[in-house]
C-alpha atoms as a PDB file:
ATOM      1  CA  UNK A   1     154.218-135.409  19.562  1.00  0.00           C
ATOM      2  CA  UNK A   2     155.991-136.903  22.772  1.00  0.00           C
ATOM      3  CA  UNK A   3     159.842-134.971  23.573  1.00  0.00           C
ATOM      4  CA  UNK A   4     161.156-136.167  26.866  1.00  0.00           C
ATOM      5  CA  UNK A   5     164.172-135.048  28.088  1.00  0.00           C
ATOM      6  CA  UNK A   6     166.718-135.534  30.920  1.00  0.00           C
ATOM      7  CA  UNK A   7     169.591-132.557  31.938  1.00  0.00           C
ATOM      8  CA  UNK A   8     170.262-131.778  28.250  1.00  0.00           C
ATOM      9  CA  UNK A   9     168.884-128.125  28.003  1.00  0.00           C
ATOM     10  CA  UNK A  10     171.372-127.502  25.322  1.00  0.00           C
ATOM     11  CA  UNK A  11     170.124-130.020  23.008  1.00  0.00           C
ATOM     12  CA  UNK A  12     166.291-129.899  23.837  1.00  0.00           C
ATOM     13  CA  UNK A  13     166.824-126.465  22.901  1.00  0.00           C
ATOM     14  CA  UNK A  14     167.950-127.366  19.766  1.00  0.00           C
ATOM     15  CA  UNK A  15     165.147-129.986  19.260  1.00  0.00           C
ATOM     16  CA  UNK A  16     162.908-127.351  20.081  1.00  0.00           C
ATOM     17  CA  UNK A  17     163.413-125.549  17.520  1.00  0.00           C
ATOM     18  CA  UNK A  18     163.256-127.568  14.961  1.00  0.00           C
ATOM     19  CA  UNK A  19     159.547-128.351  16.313  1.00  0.00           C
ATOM     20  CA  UNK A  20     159.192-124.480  15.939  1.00  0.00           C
ATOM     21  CA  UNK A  21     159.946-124.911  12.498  1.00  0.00           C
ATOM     22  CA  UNK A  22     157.628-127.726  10.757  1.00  0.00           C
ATOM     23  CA  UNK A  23     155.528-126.827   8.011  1.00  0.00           C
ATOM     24  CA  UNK A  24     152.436-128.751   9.426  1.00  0.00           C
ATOM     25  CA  UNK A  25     151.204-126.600  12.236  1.00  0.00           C
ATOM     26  CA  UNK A  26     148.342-129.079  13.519  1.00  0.00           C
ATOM     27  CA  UNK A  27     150.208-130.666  16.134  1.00  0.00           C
ATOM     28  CA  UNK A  28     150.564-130.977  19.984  1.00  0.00           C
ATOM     29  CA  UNK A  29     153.648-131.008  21.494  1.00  0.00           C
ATOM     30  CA  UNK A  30     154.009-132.377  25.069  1.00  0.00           C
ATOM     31  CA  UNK A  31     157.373-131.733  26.882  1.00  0.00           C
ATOM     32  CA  UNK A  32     158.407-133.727  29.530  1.00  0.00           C
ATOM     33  CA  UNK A  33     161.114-133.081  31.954  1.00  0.00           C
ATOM     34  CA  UNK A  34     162.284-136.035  33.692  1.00  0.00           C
ATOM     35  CA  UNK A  35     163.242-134.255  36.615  1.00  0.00           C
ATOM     36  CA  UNK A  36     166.251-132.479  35.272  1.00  0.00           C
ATOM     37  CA  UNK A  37     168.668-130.438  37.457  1.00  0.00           C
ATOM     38  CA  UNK A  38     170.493-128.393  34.316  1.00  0.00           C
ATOM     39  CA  UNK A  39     169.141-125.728  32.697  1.00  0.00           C
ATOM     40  CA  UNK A  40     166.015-127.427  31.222  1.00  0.00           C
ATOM     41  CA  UNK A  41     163.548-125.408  33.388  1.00  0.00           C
ATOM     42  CA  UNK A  42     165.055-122.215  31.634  1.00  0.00           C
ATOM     43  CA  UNK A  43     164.749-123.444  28.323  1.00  0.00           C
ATOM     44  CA  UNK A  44     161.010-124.864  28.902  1.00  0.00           C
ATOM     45  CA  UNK A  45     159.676-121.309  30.447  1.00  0.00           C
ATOM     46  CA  UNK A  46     159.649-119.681  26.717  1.00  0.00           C
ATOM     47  CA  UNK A  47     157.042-122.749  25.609  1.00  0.00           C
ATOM     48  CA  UNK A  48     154.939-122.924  28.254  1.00  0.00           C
ATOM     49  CA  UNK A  49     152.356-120.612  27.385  1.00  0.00           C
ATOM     50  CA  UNK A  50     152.791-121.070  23.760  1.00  0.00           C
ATOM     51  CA  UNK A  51     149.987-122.439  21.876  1.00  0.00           C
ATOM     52  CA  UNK A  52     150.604-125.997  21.046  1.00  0.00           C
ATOM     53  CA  UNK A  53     153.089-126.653  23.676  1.00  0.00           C
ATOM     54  CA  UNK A  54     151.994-128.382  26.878  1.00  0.00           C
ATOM     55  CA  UNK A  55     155.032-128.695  29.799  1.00  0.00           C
ATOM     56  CA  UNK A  56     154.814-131.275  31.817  1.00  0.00           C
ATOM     57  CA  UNK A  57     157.342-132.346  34.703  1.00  0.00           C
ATOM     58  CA  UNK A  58     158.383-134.912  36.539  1.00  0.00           C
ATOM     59  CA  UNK A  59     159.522-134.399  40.137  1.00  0.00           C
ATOM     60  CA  UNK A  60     161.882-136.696  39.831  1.00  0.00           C
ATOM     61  CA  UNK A  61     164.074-138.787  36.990  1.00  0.00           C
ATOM     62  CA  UNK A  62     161.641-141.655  36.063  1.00  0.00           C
ATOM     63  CA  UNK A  63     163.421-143.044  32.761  1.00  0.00           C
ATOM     64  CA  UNK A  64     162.435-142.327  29.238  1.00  0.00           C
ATOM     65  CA  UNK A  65     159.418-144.779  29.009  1.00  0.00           C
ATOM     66  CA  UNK A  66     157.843-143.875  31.903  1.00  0.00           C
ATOM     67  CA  UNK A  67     158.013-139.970  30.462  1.00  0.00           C
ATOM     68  CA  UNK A  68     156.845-141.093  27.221  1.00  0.00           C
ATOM     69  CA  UNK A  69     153.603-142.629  29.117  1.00  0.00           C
ATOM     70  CA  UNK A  70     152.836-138.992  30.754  1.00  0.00           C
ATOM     71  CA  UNK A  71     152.611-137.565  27.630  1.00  0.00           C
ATOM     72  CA  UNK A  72     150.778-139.866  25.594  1.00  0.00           C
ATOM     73  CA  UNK A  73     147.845-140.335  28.106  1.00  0.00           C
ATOM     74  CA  UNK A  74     147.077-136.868  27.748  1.00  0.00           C
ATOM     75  CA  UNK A  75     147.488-136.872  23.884  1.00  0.00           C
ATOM     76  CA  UNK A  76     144.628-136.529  21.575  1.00  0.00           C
ATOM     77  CA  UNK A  77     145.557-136.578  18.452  1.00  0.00           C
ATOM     78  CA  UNK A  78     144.964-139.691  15.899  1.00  0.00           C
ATOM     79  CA  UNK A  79     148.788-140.613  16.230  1.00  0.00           C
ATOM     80  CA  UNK A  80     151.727-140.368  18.499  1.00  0.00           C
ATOM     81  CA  UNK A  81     154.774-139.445  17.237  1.00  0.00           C
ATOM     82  CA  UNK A  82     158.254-139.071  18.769  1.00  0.00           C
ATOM     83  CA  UNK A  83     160.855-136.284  18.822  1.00  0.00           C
ATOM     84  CA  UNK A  84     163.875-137.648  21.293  1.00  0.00           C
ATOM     85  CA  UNK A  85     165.664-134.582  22.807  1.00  0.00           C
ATOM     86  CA  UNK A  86     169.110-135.298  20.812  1.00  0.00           C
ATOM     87  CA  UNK A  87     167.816-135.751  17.172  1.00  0.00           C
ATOM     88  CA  UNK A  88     166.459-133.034  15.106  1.00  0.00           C
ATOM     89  CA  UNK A  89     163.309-133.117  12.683  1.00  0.00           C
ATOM     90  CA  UNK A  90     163.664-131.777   9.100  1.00  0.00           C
ATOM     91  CA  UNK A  91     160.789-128.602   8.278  1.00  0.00           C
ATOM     92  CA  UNK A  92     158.413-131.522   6.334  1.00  0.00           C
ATOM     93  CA  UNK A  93     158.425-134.085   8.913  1.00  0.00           C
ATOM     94  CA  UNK A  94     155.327-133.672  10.071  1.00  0.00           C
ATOM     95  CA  UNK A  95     153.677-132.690   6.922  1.00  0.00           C
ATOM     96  CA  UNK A  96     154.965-136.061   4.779  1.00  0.00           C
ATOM     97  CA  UNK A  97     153.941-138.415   7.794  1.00  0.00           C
ATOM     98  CA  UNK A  98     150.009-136.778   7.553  1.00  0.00           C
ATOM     99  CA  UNK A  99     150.226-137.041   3.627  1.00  0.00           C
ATOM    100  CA  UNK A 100     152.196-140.977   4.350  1.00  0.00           C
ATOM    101  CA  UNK A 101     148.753-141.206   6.597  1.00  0.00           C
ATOM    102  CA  UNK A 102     146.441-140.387   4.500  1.00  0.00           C
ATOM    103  CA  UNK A 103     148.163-142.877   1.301  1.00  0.00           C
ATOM    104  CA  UNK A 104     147.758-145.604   4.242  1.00  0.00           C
ATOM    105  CA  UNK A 105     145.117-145.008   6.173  1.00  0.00           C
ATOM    106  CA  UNK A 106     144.585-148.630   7.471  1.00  0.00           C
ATOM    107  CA  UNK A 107     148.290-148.548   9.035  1.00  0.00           C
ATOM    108  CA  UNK A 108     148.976-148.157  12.530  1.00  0.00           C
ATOM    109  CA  UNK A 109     152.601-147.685  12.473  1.00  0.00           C
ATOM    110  CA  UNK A 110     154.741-145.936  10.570  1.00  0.00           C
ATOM    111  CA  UNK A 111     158.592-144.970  10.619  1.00  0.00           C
ATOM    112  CA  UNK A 112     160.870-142.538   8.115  1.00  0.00           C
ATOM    113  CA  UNK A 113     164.468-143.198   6.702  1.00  0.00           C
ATOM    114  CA  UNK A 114     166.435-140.247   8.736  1.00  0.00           C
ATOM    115  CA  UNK A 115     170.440-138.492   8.172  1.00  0.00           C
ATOM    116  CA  UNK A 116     173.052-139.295  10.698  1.00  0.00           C
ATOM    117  CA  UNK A 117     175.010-136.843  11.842  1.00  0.00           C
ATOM    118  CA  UNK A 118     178.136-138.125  14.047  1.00  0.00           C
ATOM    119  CA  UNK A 119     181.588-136.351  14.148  1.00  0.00           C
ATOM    120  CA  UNK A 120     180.545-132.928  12.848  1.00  0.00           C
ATOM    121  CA  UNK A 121     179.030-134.663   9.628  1.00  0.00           C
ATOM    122  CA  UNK A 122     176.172-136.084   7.947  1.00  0.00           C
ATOM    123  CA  UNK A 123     177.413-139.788   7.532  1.00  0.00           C
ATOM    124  CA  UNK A 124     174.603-141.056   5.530  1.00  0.00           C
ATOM    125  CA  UNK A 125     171.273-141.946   5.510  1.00  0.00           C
ATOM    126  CA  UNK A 126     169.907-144.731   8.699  1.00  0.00           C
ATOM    127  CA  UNK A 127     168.837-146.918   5.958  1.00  0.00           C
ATOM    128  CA  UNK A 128     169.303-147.498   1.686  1.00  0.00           C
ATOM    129  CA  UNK A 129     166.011-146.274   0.646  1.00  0.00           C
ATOM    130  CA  UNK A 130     166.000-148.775  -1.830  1.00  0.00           C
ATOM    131  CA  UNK A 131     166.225-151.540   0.556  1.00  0.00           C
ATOM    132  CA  UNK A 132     163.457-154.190   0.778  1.00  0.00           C
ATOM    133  CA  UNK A 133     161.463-153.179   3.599  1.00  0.00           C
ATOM    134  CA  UNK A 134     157.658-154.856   4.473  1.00  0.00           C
ATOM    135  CA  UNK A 135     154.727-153.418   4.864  1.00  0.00           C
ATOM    136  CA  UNK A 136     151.363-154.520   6.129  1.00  0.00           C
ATOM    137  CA  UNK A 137     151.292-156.843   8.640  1.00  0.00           C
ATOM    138  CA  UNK A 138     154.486-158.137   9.964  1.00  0.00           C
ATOM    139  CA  UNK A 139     155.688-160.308  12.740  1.00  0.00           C
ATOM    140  CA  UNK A 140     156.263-158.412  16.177  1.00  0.00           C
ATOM    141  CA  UNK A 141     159.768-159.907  15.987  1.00  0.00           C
ATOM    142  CA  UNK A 142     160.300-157.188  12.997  1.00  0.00           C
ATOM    143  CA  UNK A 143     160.733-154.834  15.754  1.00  0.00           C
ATOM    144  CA  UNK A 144     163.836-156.728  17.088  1.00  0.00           C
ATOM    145  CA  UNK A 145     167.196-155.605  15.358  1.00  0.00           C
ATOM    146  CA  UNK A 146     166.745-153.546  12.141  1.00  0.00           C
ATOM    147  CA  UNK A 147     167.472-156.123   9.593  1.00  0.00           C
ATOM    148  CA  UNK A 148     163.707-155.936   8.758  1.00  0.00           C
ATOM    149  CA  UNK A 149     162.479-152.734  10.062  1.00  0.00           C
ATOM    150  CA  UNK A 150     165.453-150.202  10.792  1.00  0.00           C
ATOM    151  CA  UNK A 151     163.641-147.273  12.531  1.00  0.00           C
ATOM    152  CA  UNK A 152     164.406-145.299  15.454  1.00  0.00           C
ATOM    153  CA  UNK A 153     161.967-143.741  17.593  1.00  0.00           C
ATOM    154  CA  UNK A 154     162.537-140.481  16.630  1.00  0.00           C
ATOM    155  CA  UNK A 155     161.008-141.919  13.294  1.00  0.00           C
ATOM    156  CA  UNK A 156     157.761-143.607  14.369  1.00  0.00           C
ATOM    157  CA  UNK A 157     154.346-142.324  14.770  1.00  0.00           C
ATOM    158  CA  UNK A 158     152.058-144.958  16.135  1.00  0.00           C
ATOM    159  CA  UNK A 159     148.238-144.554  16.360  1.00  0.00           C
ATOM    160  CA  UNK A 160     146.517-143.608  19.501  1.00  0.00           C
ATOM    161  CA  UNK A 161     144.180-146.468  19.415  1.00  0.00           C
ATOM    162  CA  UNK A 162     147.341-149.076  19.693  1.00  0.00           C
ATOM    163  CA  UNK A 163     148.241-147.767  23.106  1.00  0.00           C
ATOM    164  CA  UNK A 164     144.660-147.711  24.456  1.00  0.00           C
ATOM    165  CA  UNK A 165     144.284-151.444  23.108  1.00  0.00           C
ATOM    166  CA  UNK A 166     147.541-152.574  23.783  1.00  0.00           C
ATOM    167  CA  UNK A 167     149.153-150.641  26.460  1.00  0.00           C
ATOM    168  CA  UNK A 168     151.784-148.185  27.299  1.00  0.00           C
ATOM    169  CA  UNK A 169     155.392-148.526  27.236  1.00  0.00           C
ATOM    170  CA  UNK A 170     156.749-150.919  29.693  1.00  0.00           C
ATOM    171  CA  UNK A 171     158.865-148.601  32.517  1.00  0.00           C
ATOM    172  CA  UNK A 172     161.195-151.462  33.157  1.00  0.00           C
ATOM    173  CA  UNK A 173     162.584-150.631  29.649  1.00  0.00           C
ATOM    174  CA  UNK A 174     165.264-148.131  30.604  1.00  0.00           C
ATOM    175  CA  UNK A 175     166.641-148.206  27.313  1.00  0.00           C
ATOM    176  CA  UNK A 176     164.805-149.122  24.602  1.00  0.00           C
ATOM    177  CA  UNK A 177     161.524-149.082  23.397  1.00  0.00           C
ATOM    178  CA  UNK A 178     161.211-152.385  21.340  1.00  0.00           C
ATOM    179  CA  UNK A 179     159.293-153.754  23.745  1.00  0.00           C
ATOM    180  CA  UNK A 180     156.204-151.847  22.987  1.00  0.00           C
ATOM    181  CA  UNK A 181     156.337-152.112  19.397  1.00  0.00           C
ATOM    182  CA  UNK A 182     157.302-155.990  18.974  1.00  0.00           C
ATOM    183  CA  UNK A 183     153.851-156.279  20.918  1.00  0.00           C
ATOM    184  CA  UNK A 184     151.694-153.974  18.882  1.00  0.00           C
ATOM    185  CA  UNK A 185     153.230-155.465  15.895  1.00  0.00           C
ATOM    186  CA  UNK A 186     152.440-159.190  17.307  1.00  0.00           C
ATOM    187  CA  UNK A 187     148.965-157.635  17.423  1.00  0.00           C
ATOM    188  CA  UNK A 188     148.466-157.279  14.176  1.00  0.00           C
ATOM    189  CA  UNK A 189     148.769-153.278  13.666  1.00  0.00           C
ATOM    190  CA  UNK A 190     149.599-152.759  10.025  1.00  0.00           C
ATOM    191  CA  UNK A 191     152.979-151.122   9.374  1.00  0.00           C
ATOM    192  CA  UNK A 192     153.938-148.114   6.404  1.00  0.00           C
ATOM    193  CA  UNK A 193     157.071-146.563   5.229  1.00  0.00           C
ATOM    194  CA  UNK A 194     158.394-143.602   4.498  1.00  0.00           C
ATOM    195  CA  UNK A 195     161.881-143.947   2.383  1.00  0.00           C
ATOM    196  CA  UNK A 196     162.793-140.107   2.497  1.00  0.00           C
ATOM    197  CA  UNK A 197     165.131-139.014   5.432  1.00  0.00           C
ATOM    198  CA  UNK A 198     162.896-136.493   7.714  1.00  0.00           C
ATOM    199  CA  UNK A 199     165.209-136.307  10.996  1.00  0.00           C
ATOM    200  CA  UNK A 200     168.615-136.355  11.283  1.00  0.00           C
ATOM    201  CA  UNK A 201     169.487-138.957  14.445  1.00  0.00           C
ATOM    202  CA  UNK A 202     172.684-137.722  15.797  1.00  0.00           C
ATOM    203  CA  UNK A 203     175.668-140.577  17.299  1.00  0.00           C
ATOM    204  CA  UNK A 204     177.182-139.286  20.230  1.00  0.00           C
ATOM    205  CA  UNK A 205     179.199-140.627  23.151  1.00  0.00           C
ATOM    206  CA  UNK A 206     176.178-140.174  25.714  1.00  0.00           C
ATOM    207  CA  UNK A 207     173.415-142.321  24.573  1.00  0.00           C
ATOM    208  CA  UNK A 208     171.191-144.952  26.350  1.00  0.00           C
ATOM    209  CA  UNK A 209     171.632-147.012  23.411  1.00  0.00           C
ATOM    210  CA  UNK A 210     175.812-147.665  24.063  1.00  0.00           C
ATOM    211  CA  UNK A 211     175.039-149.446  27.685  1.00  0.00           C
ATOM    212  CA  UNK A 212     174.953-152.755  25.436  1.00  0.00           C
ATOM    213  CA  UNK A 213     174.624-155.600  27.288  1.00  0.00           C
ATOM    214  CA  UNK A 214     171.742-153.650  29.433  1.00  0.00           C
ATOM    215  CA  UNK A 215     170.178-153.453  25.521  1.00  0.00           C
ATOM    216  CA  UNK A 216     170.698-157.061  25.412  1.00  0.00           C
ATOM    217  CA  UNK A 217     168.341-157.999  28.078  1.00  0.00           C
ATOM    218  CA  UNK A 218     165.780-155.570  27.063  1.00  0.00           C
ATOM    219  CA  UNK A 219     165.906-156.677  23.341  1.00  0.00           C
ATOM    220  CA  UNK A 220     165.213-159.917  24.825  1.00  0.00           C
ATOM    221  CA  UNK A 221     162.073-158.613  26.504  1.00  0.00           C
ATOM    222  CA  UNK A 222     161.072-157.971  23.368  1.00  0.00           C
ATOM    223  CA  UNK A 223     161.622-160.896  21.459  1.00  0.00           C
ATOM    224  CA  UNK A 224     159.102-162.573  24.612  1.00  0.00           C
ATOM    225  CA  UNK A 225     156.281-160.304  23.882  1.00  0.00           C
ATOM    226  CA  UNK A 226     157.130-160.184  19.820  1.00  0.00           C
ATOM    227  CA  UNK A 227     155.368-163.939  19.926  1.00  0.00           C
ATOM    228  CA  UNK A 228     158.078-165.469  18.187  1.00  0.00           C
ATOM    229  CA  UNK A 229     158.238-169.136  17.293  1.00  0.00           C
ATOM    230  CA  UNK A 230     161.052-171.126  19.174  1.00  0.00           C
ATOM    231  CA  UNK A 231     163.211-171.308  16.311  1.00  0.00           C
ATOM    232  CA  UNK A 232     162.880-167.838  15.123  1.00  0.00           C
ATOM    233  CA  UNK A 233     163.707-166.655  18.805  1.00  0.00           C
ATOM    234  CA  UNK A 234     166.711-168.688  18.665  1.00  0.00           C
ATOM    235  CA  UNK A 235     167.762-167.203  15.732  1.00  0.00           C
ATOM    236  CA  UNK A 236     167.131-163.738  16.648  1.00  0.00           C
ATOM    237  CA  UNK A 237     169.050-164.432  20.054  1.00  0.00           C
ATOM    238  CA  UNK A 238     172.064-165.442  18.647  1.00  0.00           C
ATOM    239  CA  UNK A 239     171.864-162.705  16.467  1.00  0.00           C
ATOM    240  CA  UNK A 240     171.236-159.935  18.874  1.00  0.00           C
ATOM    241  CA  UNK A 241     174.384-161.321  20.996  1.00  0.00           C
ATOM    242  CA  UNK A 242     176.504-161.104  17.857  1.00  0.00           C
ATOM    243  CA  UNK A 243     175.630-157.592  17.485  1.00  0.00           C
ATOM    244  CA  UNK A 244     175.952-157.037  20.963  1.00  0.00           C
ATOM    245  CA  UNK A 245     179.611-158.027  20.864  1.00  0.00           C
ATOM    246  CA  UNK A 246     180.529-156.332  17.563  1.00  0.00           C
ATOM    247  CA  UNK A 247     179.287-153.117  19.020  1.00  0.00           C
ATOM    248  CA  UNK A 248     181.611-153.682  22.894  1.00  0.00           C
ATOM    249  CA  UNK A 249     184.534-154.305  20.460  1.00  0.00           C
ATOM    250  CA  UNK A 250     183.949-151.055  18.734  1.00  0.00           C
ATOM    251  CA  UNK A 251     184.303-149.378  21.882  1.00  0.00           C
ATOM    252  CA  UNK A 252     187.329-150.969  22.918  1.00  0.00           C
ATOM    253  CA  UNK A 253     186.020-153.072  25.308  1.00  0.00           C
ATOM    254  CA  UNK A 254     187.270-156.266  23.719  1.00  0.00           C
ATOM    255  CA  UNK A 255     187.464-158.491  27.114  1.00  0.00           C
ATOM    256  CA  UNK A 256     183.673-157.607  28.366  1.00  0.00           C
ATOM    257  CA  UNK A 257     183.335-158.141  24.410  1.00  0.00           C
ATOM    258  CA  UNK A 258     184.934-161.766  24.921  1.00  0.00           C
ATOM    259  CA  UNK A 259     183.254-162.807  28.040  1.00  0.00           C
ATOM    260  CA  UNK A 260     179.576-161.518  26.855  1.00  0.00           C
ATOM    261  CA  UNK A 261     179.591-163.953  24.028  1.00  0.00           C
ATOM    262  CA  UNK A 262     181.026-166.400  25.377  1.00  0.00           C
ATOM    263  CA  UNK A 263     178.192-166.130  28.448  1.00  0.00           C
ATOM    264  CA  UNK A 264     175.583-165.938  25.944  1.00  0.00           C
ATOM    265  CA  UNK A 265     176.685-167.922  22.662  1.00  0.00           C
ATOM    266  CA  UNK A 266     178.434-170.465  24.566  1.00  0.00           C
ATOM    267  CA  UNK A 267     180.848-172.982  22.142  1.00  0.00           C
ATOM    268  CA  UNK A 268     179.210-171.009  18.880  1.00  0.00           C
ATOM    269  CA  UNK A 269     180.814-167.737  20.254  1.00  0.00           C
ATOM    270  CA  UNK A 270     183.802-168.316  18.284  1.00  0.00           C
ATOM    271  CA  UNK A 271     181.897-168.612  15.068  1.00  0.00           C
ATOM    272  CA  UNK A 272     181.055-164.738  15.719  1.00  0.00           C
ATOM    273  CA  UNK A 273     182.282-161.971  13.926  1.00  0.00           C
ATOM    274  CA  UNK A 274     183.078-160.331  16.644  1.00  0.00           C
ATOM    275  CA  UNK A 275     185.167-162.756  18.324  1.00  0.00           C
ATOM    276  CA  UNK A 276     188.312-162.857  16.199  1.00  0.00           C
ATOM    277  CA  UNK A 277     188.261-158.698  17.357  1.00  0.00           C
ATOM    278  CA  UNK A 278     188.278-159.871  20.828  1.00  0.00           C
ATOM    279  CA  UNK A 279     191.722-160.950  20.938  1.00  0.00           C
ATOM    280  CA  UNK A 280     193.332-156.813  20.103  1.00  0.00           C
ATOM    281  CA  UNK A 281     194.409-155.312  22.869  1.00  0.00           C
ATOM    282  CA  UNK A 282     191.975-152.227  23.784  1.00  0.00           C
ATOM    283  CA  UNK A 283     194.034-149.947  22.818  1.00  0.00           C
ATOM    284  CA  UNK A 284     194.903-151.258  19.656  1.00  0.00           C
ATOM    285  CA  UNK A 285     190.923-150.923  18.807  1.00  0.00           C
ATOM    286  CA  UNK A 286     190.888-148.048  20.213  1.00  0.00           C
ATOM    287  CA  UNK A 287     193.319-146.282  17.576  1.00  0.00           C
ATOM    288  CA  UNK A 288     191.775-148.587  14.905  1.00  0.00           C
ATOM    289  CA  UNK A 289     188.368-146.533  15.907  1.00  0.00           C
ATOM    290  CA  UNK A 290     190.124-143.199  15.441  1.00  0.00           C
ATOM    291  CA  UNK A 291     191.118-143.806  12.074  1.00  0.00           C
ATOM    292  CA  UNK A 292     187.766-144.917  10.803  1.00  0.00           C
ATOM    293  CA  UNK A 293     186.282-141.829  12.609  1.00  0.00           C
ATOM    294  CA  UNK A 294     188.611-140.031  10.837  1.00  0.00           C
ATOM    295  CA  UNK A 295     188.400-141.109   7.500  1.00  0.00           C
ATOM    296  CA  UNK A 296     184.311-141.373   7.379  1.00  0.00           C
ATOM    297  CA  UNK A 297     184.467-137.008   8.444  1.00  0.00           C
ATOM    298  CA  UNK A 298     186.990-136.756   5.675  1.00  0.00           C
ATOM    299  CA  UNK A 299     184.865-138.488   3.185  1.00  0.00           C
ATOM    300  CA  UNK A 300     181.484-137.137   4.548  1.00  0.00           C
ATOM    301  CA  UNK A 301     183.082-133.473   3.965  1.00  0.00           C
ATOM    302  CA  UNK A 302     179.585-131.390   2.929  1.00  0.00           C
ATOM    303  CA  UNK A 303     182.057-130.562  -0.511  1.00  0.00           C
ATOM    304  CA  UNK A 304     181.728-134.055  -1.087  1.00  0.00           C
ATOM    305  CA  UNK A 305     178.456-134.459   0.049  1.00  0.00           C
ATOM    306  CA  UNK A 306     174.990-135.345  -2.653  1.00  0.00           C
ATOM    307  CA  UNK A 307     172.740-132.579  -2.775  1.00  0.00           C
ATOM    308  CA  UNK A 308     170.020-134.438   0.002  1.00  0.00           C
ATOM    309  CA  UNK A 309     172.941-134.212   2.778  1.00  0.00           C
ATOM    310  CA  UNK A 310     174.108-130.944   1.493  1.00  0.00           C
ATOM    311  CA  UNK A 311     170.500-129.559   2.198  1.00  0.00           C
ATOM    312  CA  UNK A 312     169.856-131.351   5.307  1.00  0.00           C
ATOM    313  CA  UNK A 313     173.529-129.882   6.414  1.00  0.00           C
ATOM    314  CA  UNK A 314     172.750-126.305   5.451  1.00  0.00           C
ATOM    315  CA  UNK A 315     169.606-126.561   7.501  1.00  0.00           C
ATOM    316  CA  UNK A 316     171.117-127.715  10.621  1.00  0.00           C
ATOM    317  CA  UNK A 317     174.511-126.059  10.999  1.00  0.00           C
ATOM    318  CA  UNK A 318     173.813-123.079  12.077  1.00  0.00           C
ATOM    319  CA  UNK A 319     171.608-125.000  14.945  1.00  0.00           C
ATOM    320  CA  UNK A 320     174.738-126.779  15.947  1.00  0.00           C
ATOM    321  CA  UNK A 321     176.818-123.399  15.704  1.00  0.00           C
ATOM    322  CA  UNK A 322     174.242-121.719  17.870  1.00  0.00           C
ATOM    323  CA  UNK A 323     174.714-125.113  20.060  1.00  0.00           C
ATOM    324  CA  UNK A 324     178.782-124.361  20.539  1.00  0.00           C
ATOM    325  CA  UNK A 325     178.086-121.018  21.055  1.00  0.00           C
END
């Protein structure tokens, strides 16, 4: 497994320990610090003589991708799998992706359902497990977006053999990692689900994943190496751009919302659902945003909760008390 991390000792900790606590003990686990300046070197010291646990550093802050790549050249286990430093893995993680493995054994990539946690609360599941989701062989453009497959990479374990045929993540990528799996999926590696949630993938207010329109170009990397026939990349485009804006509006950022779709979509911008958002005043969305965030932690109270996001809640709050503490 592949946990890189960048000046959030607080949180690897956290990840850490929910490593510590799988039921499947044949693993490696390689660490990377990307050149952090907090307390990660502290936090690291207590794993680096542990067995399983390999520490490796960067001298300087490389990105996410490039860290990833350190790791997984010196991995040697069948597949890579992917822990990122602010998401948490449920006890059977590990253990349901071998047994997923074993049910599959001719796929090459594989990805879990996962609980998000955002505001002090486990929200939901990332996707309805009874969803339509394929399997086998699917386009590399599959890999764009989640309306086909909605993974994260905490999720994914991808086979060994698909990097050494097909090449390492892309270090340009400073924010996603699409890029790598729209081409192994273009390449024909079969793909495998796992419907259960295994992780919880928190939503905070300091991910790589809110500097949107820098997503936007790299999603578009992507789509080049997913292979994707001109119409289909047109689709996907427009799209990606409509998402793109939804999610600017959101933050109440409705005028860099406005002039991103109109730069990209041109005259079918205001066909977009976004656009008809774009026209509130930011602070108007702002409070709008607010409310919503309060009413989803009022109904995702653990009272209320179904016994799956009960569990998974019982299991990580006392992390996230230790955490505050």
């Amino acid at each position: 497994m592949v946990l890189p991390s960048y000046n959030r000792a607080r949180l690897l900790r956290t990840a850490l320990k929910t490593v510590d606590w799988q039921t499947e003990r044949d693993f490696e686990c390689f660490v990377v610090d990307d050149g952090s300046t907090d307390g990660t070197a502290e936090v690291l010291a207590r794993y680096e003589s542990r067995p399983g646990f390999t520490v490796l550093r960067s001298g300087h802050n490389q990105g996410m991708n490039a860290s990833r790549n350190l790791a997984i050249r010196q991995a040697r286990g069948r597949f890579v799998t992917f822990l990122d430093s602010d998401d948490l893995w449920l006890p059977d993680r590990l253990a349901a992706f071998r047994r997923r493995a074993e049910e599959a054994p001719d796929a090459g990539f594989f990805f879990s359902n996962a609980w998000v946690l955002r505001f002090g609360r486990i929200l939901g599941t990332l996707f309805d497990p009874s969803r339509p989701i394929p399997e086998g062989r699917v386009p590399g453009s599959y890999a764009v977006g989640d309306a086909e497959l909605p993974y994260v990479t905490t999720n994914v374990a991808v086979a060994r053999a698909a990097f050494t045929a097909h090449g390492l993540f892309k270090t340009e990528m400073r924010t996603l990692d699409t890029e790598l799996f729209a081409r192994v999926l273009a390449a024909g590696i079969p793909v495998a689900v796992l419907r259960s949630p295994l992780s919880v993938r928190r939503l905070h207010d300091d991910q790589l994943t809110d500097r949107y329109e820098e997503n936007f170009r790299e999603s578009m990397l992507a789509l080049d190496s997913a292979d994707a026939a001109p119409k289909e990349r047109a689709a996907l485009r427009r799209r990606t751009a409509s998402e793109v804006g939804l999610y600017l509006v959101k933050a109440g950022r409705p005028a860099e919302a406005r002039a991103f779709l109109s730069r990209e979509l041109g005259t079918a911008a205001p066909r977009s659902q976004a656009w008809p958002l774009t026209t509130l005043p930011a602070g108007a969305l702002k409070a709008l945003k607010a409310a919503r965030a309060a009413l989803l932690k009022a109904g995702a109270h653990p009272l209320l909760a179904g016994p799956g996001a009960r569990a998974a809640w019982e299991l990580v709050r006392p992390l996230l008390a230790e955490e505050e503490s």
